[in-house]
N, C-alpha and C. Protein backbone atom coordinates (compact mmCIF):
# COMPACT_ATOMS: atom_id res chain seq x y z
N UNK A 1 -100.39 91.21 303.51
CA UNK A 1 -100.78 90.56 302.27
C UNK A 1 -102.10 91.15 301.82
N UNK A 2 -102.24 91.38 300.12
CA UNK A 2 -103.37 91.98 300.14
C UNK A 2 -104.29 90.81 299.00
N UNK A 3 -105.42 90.99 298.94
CA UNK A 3 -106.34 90.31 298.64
C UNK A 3 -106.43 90.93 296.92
N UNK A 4 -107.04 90.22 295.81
CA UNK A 4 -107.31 91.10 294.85
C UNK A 4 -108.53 89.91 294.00
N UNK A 5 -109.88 90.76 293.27
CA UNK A 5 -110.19 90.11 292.82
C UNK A 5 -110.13 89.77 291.21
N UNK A 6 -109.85 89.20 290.50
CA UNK A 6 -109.67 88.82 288.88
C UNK A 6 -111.11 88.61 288.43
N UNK A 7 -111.42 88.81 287.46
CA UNK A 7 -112.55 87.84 286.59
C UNK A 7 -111.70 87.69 285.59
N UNK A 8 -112.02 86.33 284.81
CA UNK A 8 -111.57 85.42 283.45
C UNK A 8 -112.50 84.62 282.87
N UNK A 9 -112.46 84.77 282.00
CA UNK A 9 -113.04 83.54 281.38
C UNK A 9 -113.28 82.28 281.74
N UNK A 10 -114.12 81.65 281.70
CA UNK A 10 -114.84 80.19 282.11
C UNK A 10 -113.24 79.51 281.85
N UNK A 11 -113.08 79.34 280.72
CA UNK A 11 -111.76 78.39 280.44
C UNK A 11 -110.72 78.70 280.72
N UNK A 12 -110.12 79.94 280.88
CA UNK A 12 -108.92 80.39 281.80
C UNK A 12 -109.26 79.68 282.96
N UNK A 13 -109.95 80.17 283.54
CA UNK A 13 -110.07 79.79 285.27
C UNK A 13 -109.57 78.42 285.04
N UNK A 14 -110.29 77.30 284.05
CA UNK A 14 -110.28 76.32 284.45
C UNK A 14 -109.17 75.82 283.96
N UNK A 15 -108.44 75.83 283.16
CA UNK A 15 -107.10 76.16 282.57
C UNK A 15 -106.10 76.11 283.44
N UNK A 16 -106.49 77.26 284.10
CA UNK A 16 -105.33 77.79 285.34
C UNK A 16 -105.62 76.99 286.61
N UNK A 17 -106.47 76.21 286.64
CA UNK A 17 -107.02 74.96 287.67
C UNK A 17 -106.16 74.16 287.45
N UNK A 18 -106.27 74.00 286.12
CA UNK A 18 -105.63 72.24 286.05
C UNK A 18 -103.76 72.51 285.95
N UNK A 19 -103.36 73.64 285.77
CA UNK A 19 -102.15 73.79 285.54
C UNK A 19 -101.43 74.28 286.87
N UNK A 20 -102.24 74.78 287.77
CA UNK A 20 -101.83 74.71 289.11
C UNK A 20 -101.79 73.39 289.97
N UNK A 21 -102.98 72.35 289.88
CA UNK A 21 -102.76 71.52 289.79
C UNK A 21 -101.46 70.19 289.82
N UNK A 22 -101.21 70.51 288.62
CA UNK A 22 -100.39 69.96 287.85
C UNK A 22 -99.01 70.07 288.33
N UNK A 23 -98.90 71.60 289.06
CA UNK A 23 -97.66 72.48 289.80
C UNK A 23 -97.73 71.53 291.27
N UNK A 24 -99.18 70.91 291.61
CA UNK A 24 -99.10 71.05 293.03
C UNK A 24 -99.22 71.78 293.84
N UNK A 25 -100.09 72.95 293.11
CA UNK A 25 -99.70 74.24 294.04
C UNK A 25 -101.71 75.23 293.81
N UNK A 26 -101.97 75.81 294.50
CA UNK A 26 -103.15 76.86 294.73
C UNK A 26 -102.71 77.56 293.31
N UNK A 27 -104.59 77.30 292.88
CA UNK A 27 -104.41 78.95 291.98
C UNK A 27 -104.22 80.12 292.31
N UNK A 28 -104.32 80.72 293.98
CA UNK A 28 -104.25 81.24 294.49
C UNK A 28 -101.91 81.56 294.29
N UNK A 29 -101.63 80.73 294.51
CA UNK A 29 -99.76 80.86 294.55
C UNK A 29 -99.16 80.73 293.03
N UNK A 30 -100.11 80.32 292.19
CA UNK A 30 -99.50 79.84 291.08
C UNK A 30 -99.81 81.46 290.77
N UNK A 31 -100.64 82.37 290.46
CA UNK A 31 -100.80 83.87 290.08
C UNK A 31 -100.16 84.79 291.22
N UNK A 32 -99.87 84.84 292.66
CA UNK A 32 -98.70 85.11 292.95
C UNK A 32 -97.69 85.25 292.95
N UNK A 33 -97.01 84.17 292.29
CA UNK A 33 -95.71 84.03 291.64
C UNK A 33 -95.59 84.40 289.88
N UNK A 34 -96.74 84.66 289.51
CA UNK A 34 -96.60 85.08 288.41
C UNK A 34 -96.66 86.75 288.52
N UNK A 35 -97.53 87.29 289.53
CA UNK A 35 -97.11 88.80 289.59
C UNK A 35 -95.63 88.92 290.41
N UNK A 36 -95.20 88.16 291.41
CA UNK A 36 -94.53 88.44 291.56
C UNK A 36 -93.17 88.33 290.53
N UNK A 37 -93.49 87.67 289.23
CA UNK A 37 -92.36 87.90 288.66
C UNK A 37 -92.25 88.81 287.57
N UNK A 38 -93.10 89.78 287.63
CA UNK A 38 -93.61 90.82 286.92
C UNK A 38 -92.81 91.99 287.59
N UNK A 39 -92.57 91.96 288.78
CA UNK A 39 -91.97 93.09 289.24
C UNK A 39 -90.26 92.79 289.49
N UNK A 40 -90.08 91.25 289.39
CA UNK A 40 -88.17 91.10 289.30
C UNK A 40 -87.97 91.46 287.59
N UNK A 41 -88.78 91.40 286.96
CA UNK A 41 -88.27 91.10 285.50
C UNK A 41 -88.45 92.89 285.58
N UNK A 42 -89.05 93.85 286.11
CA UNK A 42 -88.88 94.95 286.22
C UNK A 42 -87.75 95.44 286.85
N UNK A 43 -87.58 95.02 288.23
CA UNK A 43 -86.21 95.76 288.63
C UNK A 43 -85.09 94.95 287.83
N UNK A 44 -85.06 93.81 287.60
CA UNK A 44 -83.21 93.36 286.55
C UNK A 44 -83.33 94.33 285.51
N UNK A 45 -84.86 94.74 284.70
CA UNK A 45 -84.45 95.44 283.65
C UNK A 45 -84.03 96.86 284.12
N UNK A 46 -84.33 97.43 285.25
CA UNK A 46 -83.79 98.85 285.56
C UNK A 46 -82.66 98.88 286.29
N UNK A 47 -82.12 97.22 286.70
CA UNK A 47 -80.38 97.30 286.86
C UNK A 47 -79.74 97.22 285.86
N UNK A 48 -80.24 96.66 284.49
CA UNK A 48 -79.57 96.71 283.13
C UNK A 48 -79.14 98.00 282.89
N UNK A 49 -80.33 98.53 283.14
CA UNK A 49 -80.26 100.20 282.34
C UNK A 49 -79.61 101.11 282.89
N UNK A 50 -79.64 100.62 284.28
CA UNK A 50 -78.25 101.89 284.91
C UNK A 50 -77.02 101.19 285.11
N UNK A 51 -76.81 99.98 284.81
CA UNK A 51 -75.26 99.57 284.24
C UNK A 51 -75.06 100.06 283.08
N UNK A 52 -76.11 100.11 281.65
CA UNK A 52 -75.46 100.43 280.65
C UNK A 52 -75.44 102.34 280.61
N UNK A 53 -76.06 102.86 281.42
CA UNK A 53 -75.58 104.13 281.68
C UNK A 53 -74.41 104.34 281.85
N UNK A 54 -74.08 103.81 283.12
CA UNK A 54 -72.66 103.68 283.60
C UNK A 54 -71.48 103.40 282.79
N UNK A 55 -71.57 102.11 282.23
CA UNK A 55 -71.17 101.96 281.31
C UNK A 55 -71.03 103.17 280.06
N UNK A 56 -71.74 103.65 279.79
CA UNK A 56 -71.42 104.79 278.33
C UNK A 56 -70.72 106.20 278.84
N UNK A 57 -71.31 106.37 280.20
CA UNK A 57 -70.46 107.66 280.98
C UNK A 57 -68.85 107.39 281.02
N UNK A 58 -68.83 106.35 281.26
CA UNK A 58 -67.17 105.61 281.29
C UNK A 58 -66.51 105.75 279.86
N UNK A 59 -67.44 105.47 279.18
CA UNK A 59 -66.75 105.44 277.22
C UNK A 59 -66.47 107.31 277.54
N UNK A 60 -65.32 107.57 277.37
CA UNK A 60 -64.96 109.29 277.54
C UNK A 60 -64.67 109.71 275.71
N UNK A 61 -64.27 109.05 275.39
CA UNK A 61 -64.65 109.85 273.68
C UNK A 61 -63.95 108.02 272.79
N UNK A 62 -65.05 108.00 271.60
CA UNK A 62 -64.38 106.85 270.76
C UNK A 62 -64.33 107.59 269.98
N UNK A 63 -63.22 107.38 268.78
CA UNK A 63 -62.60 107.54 267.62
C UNK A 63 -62.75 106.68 267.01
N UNK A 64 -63.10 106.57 265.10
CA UNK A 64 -62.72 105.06 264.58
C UNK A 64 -61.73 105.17 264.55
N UNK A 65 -60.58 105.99 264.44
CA UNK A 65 -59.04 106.36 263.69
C UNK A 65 -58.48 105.68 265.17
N UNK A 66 -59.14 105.42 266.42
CA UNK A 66 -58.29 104.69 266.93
C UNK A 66 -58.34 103.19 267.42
N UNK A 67 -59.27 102.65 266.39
CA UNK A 67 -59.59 101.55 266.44
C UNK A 67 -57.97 100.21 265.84
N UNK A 68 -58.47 99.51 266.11
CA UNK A 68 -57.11 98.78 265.43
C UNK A 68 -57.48 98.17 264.08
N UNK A 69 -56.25 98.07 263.13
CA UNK A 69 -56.72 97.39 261.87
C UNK A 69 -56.77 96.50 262.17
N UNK A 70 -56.81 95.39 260.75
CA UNK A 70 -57.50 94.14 260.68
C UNK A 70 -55.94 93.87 261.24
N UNK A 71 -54.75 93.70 260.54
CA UNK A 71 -53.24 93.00 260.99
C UNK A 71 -53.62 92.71 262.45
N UNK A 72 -53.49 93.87 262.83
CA UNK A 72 -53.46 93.96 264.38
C UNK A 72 -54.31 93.21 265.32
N UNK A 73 -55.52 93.15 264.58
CA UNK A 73 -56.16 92.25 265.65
C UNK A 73 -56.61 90.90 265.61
N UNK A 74 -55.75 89.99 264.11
CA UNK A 74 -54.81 88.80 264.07
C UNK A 74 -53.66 88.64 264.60
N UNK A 75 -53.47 89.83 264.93
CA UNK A 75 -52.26 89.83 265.49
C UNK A 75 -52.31 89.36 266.72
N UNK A 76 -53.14 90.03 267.85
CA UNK A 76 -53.41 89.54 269.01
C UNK A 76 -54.04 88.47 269.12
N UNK A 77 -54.61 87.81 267.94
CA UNK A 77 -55.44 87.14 268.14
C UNK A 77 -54.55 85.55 268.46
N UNK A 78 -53.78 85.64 267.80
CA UNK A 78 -52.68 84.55 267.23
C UNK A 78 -51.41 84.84 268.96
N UNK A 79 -51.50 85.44 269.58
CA UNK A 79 -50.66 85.21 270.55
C UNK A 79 -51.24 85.19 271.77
């Protein structure tokens, strides 16, 4: 575990007092869990991005001419 030091503002700090607090929890865990969710909201977004890679390597050629008309896809829609 590593140590780090912040400076903030008089009213942040105290801000982030009363709202940890409030959690029940250390200002110390309440900004832990906030970096630590700095780095999941990083890796889901770089599993997004290599699904939708994947995803477009898979699309092998679109055509509009082979799209379906409108009939057709009342058509399916209705059965």
């Amino acid at each position: 575990m590593k140590n780090i030091t912040v400076s903030v503002p008089e009213d942040v700090y105290r801000n982030a007092r009363i709202r940890a607090a409030e959690l029940g929890k250390s200002l110390s865990a309440l900004v832990a869990e906030f970096l630590n969710s700095l780095s999941e909201r990083e890796a889901e977004f770089a599993r997004l991005e290599a699904k939708q890679r994947q995803v477009q390597r898979e699309i092998r050629r679109f055509r509009a001419r082979d799209r379906l008309g409108r009939d057709d896809i009342h058509d399916r829609a209705v059965h």
